[in-house]
C-alpha atoms as a PDB file:
ATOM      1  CA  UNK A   1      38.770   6.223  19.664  1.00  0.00           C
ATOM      2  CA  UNK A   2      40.889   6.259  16.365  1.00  0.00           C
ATOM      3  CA  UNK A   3      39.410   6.193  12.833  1.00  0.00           C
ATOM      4  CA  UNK A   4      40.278   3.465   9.980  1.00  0.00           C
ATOM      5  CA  UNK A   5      40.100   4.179   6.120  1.00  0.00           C
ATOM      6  CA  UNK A   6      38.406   1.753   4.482  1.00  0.00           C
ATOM      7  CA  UNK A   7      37.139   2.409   0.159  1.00  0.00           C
ATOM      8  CA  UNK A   8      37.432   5.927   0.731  1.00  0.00           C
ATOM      9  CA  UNK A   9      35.544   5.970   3.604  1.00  0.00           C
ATOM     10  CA  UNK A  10      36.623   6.535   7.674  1.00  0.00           C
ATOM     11  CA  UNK A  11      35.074   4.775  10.339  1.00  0.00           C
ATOM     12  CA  UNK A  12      34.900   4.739  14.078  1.00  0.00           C
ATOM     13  CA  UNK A  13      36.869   1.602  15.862  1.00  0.00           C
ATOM     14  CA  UNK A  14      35.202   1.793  19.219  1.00  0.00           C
ATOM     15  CA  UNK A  15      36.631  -0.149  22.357  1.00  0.00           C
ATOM     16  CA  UNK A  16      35.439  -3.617  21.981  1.00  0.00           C
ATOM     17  CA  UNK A  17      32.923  -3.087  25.019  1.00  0.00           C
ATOM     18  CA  UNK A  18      31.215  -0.183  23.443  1.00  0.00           C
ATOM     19  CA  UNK A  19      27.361  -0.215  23.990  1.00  0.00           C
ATOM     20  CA  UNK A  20      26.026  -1.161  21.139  1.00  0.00           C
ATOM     21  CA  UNK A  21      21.878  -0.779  21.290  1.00  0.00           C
ATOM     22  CA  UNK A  22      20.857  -1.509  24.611  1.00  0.00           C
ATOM     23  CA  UNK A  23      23.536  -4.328  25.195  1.00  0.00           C
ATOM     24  CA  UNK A  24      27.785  -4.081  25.515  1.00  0.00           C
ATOM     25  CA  UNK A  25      29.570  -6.119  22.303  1.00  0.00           C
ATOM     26  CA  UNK A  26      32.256  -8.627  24.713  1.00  0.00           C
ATOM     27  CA  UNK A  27      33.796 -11.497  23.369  1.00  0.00           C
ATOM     28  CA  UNK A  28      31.007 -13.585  24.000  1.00  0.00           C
ATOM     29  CA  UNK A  29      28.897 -11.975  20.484  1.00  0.00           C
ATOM     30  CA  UNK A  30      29.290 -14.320  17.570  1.00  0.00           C
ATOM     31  CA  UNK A  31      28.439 -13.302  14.261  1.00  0.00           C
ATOM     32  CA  UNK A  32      25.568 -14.211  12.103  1.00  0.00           C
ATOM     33  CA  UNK A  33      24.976 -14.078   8.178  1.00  0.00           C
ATOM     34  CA  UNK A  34      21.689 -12.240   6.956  1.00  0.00           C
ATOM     35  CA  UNK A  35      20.828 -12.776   3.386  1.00  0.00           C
ATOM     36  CA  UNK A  36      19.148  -9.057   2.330  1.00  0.00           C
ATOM     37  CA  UNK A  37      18.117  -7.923  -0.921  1.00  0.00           C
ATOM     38  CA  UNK A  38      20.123  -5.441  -2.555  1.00  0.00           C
ATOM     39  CA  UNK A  39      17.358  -2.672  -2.603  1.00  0.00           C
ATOM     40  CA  UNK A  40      17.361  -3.379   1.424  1.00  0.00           C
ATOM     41  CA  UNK A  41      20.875  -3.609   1.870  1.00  0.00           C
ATOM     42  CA  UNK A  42      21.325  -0.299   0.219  1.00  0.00           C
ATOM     43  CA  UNK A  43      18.404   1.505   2.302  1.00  0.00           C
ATOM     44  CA  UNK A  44      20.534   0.514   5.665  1.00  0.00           C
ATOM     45  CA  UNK A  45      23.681   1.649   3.896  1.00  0.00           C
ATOM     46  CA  UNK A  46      22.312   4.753   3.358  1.00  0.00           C
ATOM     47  CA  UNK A  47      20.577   5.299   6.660  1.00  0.00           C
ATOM     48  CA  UNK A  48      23.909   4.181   8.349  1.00  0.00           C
ATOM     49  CA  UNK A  49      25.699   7.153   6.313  1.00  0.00           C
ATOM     50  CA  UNK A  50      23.199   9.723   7.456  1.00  0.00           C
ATOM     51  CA  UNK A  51      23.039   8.502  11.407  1.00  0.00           C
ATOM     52  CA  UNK A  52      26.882   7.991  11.078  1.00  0.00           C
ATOM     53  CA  UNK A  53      26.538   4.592  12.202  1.00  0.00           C
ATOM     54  CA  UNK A  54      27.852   1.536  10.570  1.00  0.00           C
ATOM     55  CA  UNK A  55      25.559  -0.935   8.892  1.00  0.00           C
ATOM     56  CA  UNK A  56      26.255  -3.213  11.612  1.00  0.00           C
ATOM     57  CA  UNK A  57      25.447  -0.766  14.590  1.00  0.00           C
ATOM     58  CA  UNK A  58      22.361  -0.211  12.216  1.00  0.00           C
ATOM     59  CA  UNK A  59      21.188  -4.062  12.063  1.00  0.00           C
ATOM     60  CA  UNK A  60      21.737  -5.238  15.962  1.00  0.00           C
ATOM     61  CA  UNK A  61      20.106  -2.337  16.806  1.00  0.00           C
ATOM     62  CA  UNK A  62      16.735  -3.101  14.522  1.00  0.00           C
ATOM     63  CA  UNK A  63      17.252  -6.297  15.685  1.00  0.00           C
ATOM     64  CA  UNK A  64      17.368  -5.693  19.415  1.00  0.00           C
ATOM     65  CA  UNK A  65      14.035  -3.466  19.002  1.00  0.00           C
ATOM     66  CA  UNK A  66      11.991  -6.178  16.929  1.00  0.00           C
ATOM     67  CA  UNK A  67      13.012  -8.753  19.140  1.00  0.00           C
ATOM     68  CA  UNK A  68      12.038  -6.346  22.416  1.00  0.00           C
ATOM     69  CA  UNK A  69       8.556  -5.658  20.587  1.00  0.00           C
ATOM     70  CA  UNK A  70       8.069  -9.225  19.632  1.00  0.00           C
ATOM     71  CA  UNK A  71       8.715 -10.702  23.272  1.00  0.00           C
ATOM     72  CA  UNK A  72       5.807  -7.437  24.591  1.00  0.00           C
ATOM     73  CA  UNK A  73       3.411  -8.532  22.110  1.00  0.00           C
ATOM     74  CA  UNK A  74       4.282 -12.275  23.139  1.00  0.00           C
ATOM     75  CA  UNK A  75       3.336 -11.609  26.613  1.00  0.00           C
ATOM     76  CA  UNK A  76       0.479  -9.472  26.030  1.00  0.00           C
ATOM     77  CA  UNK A  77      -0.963 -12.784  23.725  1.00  0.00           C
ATOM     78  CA  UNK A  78      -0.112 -14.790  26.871  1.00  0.00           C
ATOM     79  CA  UNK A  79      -1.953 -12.906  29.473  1.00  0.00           C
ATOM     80  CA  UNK A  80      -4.825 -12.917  27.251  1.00  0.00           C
ATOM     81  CA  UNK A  81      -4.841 -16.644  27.063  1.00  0.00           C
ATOM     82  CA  UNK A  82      -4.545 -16.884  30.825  1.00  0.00           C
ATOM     83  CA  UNK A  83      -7.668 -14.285  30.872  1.00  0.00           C
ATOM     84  CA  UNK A  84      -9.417 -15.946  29.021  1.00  0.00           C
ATOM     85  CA  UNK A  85      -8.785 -19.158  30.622  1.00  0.00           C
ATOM     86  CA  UNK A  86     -10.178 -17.594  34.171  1.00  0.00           C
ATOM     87  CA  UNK A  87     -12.944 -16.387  32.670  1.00  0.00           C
ATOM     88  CA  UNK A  88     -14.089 -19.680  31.344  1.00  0.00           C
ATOM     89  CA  UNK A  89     -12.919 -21.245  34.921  1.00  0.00           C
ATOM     90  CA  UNK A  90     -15.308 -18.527  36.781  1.00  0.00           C
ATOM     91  CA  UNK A  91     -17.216 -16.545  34.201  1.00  0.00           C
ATOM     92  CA  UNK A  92     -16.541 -13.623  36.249  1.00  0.00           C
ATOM     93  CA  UNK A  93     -16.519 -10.243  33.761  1.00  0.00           C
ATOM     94  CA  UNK A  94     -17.118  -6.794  33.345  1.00  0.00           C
ATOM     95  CA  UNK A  95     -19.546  -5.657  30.464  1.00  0.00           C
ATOM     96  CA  UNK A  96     -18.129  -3.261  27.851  1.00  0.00           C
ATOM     97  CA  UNK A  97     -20.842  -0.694  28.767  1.00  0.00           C
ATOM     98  CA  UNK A  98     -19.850  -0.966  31.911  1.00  0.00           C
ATOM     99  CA  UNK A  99     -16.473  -0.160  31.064  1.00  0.00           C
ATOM    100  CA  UNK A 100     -17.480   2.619  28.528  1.00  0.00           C
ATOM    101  CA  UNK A 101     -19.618   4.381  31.077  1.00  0.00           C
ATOM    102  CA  UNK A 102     -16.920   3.803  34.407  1.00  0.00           C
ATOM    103  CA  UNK A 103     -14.125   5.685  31.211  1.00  0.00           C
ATOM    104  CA  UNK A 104     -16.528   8.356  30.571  1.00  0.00           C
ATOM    105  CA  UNK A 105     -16.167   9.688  34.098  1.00  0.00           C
ATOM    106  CA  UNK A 106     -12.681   9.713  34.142  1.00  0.00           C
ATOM    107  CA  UNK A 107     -11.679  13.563  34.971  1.00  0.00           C
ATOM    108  CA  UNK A 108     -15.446  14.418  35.936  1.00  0.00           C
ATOM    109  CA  UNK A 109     -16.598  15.557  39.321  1.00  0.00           C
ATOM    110  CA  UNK A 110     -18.748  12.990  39.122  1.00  0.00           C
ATOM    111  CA  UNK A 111     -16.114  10.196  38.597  1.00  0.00           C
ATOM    112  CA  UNK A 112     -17.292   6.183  38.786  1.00  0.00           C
ATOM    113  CA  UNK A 113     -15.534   4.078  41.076  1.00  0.00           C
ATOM    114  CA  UNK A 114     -14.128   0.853  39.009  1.00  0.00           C
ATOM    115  CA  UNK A 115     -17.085  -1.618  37.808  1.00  0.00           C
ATOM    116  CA  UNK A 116     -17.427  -4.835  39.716  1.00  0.00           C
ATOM    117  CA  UNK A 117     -17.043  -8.104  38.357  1.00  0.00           C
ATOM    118  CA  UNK A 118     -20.382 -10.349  37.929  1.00  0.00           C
ATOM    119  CA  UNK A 119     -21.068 -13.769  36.862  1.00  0.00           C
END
C-alpha cells in the first residue's frame, strides 16, 4: 500500500482488487456520474474524513447496502403477493387471535403447538 498527495491531503492507493463493500473492484467496474447537492456532497466528504475512507469507498458502499435492502424488501412484497394469491386460490388461513394466543405461550410451560389452517 503506498499513499498519494493530493490538495494537501494523503490517500490510500489500494491494489486494484481491494474489497471494496461486500464486492472486489476488477477491471470489469465502470464508473458512473451522480449528480448530489452540495450540502450532500459535503456530508459524505466529511463522513469519509472521519471513517478515513474516500468519498468513493463511501458511495459504493451506501449503494451496495440500499440496493441489498431494496432487493429484501422486493422479495418480501413478492411472497406476499404469492400469499395472498394462495389464499384466494384455497382460502386456507390462520386467524390473528389465533396467532396472538399460539405467541402468548411462547416460553410458557404451557406452550401451544402451531395453529392449524381452516377454510
Amino acid at each position: 500500500m503506498r499513499f498519494e498527495q493530493k490538495r494537501n491531503k494523503y490517500y490510500k492507493v489500494l491494489p486494484f482488487n481491494t474489497f471494496i463493500g461486500r464486492q472486489a473492484m476488477t477491471l470489469s467496474a465502470k464508473p458512473i456520474s451522480v449528480k448530489l447537492e452540495p450540502e450532500m456532497k459535503k456530508r459524505i466528504e466529511d463522513l469519509a474524513e472521519s471513517r478515513q475512507r474516500s468519498t468513493h469507498w463511501m458511495m459504493r458502499e451506501a449503494i451496495s447496502q440500499f440496493v441489498e435492502r431494496e432487493e429484501k424488501k422486493e422479495a418480501f412484497r413478492k411472497d406476499t403477493l404469492n400469499a395472498w394469491k394462495e389464499f384466494q386460490a384455497t382460502g386456507l388461513h390462520v386467524s390473528a387471535a389465533e396467532v396472538e394466543k399460539w405467541l402468548a405461550s411462547w416460553g410458557t410451560h404451557a406452550e401451544c403447538p402451531p395453529p392449524e389452517c381452516q377454510k
